[in-house]
PDB file of N, CA and C in Angstrom:
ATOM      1  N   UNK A   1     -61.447  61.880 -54.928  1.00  0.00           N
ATOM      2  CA  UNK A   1     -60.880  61.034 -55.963  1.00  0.00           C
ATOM      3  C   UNK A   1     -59.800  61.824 -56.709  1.00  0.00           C
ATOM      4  N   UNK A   2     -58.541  61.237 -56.696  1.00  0.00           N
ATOM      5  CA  UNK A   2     -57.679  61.989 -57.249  1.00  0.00           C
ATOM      6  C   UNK A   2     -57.746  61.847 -58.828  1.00  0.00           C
ATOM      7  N   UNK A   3     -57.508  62.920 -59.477  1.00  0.00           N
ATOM      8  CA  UNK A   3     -57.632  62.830 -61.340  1.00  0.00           C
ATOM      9  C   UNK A   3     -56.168  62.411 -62.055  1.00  0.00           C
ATOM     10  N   UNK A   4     -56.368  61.837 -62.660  1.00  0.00           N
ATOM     11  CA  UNK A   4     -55.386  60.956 -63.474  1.00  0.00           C
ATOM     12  C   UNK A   4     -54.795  61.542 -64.341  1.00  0.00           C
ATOM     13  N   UNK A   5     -53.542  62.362 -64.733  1.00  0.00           N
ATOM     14  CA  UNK A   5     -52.834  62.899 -65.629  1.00  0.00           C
ATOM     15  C   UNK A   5     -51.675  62.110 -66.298  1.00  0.00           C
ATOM     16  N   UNK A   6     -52.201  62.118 -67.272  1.00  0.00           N
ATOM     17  CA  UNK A   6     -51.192  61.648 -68.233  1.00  0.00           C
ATOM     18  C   UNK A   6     -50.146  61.789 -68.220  1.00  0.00           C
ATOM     19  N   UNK A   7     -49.702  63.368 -68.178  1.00  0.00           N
ATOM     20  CA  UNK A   7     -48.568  64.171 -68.462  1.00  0.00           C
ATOM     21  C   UNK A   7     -47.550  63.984 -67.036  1.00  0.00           C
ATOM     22  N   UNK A   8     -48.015  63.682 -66.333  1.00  0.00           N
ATOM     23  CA  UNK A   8     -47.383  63.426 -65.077  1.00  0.00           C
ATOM     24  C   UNK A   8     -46.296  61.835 -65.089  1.00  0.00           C
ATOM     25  N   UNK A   9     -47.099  60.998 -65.995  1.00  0.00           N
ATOM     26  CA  UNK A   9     -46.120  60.065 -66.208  1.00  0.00           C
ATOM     27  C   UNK A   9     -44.516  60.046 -66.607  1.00  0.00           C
ATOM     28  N   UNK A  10     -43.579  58.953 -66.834  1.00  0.00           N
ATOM     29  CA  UNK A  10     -42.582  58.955 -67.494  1.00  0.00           C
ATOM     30  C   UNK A  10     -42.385  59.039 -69.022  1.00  0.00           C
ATOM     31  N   UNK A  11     -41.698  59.282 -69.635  1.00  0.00           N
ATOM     32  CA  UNK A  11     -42.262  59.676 -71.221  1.00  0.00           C
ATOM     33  C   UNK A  11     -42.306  58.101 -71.672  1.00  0.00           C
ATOM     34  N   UNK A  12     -41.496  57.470 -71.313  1.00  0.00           N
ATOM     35  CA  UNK A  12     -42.032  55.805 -71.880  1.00  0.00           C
ATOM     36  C   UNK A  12     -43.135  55.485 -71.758  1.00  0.00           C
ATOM     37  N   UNK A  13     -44.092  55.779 -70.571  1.00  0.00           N
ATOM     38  CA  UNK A  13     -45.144  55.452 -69.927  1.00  0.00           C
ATOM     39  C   UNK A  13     -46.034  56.056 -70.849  1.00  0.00           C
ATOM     40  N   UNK A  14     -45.809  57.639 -71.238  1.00  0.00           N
ATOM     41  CA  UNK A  14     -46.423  57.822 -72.194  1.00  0.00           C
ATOM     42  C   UNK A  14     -47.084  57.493 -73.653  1.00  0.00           C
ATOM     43  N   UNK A  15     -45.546  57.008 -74.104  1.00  0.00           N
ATOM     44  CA  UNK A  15     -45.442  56.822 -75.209  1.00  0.00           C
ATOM     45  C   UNK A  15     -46.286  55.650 -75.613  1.00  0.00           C
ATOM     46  N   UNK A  16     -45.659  54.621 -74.874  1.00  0.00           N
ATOM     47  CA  UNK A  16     -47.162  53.679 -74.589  1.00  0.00           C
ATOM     48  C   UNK A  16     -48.547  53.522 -74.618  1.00  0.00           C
ATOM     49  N   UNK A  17     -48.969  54.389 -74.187  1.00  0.00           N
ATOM     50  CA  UNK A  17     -50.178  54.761 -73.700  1.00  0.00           C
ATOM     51  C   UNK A  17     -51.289  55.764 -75.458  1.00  0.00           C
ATOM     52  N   UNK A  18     -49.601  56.616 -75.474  1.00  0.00           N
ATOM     53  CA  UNK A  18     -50.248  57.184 -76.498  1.00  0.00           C
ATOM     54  C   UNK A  18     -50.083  56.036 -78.086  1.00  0.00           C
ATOM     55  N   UNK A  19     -49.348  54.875 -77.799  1.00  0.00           N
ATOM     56  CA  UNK A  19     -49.172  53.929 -78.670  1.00  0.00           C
ATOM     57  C   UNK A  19     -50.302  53.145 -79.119  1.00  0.00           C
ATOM     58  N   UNK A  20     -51.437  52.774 -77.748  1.00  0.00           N
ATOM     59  CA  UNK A  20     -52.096  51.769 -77.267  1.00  0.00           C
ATOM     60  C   UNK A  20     -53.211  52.806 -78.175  1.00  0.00           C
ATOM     61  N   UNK A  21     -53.348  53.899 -77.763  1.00  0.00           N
ATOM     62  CA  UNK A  21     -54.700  54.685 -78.323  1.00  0.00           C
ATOM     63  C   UNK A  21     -54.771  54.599 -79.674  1.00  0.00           C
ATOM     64  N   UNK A  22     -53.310  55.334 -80.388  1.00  0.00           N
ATOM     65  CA  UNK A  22     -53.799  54.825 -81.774  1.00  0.00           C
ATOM     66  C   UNK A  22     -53.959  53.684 -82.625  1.00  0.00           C
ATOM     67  N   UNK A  23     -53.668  52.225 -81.899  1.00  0.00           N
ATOM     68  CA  UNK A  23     -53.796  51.486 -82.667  1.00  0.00           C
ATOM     69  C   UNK A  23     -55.212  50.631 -82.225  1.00  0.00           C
ATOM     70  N   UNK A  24     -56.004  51.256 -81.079  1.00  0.00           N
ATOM     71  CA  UNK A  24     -56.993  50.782 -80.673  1.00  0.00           C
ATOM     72  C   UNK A  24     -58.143  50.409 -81.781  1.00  0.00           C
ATOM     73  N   UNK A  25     -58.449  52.097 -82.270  1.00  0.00           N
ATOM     74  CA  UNK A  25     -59.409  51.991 -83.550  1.00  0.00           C
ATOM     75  C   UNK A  25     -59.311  50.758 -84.365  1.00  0.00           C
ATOM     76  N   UNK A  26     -58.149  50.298 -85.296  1.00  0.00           N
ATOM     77  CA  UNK A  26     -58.072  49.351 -86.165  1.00  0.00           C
ATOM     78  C   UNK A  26     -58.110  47.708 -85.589  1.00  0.00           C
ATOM     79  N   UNK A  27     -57.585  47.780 -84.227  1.00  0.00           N
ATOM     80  CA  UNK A  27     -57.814  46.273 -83.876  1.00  0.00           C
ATOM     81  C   UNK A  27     -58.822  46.552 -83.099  1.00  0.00           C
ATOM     82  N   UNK A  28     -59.833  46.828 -82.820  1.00  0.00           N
ATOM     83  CA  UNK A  28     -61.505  47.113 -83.003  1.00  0.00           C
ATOM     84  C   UNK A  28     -62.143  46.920 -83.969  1.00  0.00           C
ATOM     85  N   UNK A  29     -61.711  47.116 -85.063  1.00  0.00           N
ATOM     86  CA  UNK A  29     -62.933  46.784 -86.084  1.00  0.00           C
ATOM     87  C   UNK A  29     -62.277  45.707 -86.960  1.00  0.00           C
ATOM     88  N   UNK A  30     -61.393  44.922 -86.799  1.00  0.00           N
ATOM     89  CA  UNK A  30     -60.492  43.931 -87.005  1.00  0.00           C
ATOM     90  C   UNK A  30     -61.528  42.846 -86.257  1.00  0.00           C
ATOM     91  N   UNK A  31     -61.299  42.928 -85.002  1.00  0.00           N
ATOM     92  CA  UNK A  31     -62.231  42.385 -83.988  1.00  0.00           C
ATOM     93  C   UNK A  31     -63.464  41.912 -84.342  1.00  0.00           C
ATOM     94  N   UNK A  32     -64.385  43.672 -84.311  1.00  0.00           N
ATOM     95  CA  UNK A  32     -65.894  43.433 -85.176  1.00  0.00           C
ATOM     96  C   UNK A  32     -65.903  42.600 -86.276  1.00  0.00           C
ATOM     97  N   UNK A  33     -65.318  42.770 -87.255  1.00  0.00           N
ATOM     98  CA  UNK A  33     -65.463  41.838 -88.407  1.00  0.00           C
ATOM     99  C   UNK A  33     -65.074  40.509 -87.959  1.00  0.00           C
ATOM    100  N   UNK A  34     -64.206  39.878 -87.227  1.00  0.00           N
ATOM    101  CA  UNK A  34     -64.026  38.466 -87.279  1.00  0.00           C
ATOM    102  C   UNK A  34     -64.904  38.237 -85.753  1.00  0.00           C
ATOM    103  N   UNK A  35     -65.972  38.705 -85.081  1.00  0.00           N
ATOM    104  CA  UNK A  35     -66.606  38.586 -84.208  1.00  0.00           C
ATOM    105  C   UNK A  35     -68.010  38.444 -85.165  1.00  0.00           C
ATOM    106  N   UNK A  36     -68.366  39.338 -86.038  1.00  0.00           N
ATOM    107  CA  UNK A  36     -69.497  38.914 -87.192  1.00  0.00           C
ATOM    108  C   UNK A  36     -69.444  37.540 -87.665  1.00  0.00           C
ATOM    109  N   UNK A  37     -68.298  37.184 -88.279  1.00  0.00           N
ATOM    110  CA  UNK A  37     -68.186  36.147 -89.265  1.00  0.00           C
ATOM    111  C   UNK A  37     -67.884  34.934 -88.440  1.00  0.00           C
ATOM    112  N   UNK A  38     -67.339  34.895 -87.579  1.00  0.00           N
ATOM    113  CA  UNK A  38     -66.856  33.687 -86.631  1.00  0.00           C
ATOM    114  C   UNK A  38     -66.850  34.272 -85.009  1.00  0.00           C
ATOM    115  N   UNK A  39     -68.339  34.117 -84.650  1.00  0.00           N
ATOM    116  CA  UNK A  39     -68.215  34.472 -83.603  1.00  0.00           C
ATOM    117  C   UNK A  39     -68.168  33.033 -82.371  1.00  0.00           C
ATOM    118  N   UNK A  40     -67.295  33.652 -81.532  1.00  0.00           N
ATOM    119  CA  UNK A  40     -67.377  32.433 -80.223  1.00  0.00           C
ATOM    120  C   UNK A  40     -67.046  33.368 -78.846  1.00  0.00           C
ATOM    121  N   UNK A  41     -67.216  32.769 -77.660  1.00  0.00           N
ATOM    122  CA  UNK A  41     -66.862  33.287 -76.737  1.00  0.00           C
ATOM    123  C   UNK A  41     -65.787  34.515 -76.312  1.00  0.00           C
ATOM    124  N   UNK A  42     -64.690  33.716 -77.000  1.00  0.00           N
ATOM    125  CA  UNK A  42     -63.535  34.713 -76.880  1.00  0.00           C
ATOM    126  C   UNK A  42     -64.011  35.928 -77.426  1.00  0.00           C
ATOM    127  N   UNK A  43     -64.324  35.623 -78.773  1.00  0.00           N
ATOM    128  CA  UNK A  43     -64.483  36.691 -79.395  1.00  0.00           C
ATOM    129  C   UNK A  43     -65.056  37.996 -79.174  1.00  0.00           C
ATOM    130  N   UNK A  44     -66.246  37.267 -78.562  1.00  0.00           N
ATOM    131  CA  UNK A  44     -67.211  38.496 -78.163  1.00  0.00           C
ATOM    132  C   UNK A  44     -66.745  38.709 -77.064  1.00  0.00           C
ATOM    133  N   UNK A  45     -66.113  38.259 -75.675  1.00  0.00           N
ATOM    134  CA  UNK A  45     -64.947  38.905 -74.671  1.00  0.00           C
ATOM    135  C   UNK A  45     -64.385  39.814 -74.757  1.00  0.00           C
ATOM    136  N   UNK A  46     -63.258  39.791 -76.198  1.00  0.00           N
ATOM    137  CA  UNK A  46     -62.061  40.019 -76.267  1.00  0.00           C
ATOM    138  C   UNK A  46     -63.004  41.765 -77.224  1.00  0.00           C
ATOM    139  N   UNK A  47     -64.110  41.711 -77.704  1.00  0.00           N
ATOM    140  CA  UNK A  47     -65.107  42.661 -78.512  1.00  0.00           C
ATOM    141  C   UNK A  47     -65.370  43.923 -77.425  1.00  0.00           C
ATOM    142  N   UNK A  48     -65.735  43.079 -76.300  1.00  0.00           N
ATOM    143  CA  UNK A  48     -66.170  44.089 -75.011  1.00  0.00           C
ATOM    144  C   UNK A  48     -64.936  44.872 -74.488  1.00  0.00           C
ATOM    145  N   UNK A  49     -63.525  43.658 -74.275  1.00  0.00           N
ATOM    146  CA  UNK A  49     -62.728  44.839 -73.645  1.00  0.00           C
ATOM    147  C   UNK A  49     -62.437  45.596 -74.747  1.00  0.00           C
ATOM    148  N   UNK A  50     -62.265  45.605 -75.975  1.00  0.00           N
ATOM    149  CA  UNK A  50     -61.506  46.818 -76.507  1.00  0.00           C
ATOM    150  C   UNK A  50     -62.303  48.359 -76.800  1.00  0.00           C
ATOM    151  N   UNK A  51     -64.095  47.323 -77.132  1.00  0.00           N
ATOM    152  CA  UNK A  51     -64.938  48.271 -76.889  1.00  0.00           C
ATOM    153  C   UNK A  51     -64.835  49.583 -75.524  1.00  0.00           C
ATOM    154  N   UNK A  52     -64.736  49.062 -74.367  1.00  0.00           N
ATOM    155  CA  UNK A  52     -64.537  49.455 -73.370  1.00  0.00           C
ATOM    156  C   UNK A  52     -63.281  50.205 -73.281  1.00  0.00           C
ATOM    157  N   UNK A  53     -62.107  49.694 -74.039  1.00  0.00           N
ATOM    158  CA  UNK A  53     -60.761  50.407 -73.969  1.00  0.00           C
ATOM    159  C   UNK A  53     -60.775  51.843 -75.161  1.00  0.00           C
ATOM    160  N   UNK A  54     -61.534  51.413 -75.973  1.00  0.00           N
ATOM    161  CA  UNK A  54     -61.734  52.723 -76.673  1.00  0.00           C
ATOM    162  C   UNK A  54     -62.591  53.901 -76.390  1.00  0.00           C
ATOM    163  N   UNK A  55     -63.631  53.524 -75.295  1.00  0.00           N
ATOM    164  CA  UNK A  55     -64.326  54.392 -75.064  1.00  0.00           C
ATOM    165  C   UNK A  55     -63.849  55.696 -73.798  1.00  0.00           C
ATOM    166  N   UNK A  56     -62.673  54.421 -72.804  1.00  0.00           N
ATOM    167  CA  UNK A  56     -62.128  55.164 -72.233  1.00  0.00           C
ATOM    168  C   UNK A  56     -61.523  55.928 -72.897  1.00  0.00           C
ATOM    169  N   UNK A  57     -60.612  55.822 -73.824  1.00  0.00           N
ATOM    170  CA  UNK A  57     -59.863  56.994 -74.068  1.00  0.00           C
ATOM    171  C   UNK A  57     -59.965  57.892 -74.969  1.00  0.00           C
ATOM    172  N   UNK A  58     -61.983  57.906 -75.998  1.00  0.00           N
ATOM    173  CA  UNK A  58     -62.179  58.429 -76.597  1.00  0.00           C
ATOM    174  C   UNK A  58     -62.753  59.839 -74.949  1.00  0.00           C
ATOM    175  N   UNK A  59     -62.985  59.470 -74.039  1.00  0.00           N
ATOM    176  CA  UNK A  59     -63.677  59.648 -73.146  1.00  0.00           C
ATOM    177  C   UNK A  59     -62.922  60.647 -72.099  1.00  0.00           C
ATOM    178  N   UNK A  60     -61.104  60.471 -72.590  1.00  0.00           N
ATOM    179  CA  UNK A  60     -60.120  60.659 -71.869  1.00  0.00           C
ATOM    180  C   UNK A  60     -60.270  60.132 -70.185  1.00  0.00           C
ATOM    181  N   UNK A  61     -60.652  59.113 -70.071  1.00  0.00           N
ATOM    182  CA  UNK A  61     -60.369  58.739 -69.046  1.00  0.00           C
ATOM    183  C   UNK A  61     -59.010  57.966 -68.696  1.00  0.00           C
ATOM    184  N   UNK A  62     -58.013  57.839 -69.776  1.00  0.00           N
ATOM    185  CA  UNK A  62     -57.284  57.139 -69.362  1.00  0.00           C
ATOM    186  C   UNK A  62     -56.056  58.325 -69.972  1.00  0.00           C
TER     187      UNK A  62
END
């Protein structure tokens, strides 16, 4: 399995990437709170992927 380096990308590609990470945290718990108060399908969907997107990259998998 080949390992995934970041640094190997284009710096746009980067920049992106390193864009996506920091704003993950806040529209996560943006999420949580209107998934508490008004929860529906989407919601709790849309709860899992970011859950999942933050863990990757607390995880550095991405």
């Amino acid at each position: 399995m080949a390992r995934y380096y970041r640094y190997r990308l284009p710096p746009w590609a980067r920049h992106c990437i390193i864009v996506i990470e920091k704003v993950t945290l806040p529209i996560l718990i943006f999420q949580l709170l209107r998934t508490l108060f008004f929860p529906t399908t989407l919601d709790v969907f849309l709860l899992g992927l970011l859950v999942g997107l933050f863990i990757a990259f607390y995880l550095e998998w991405i």
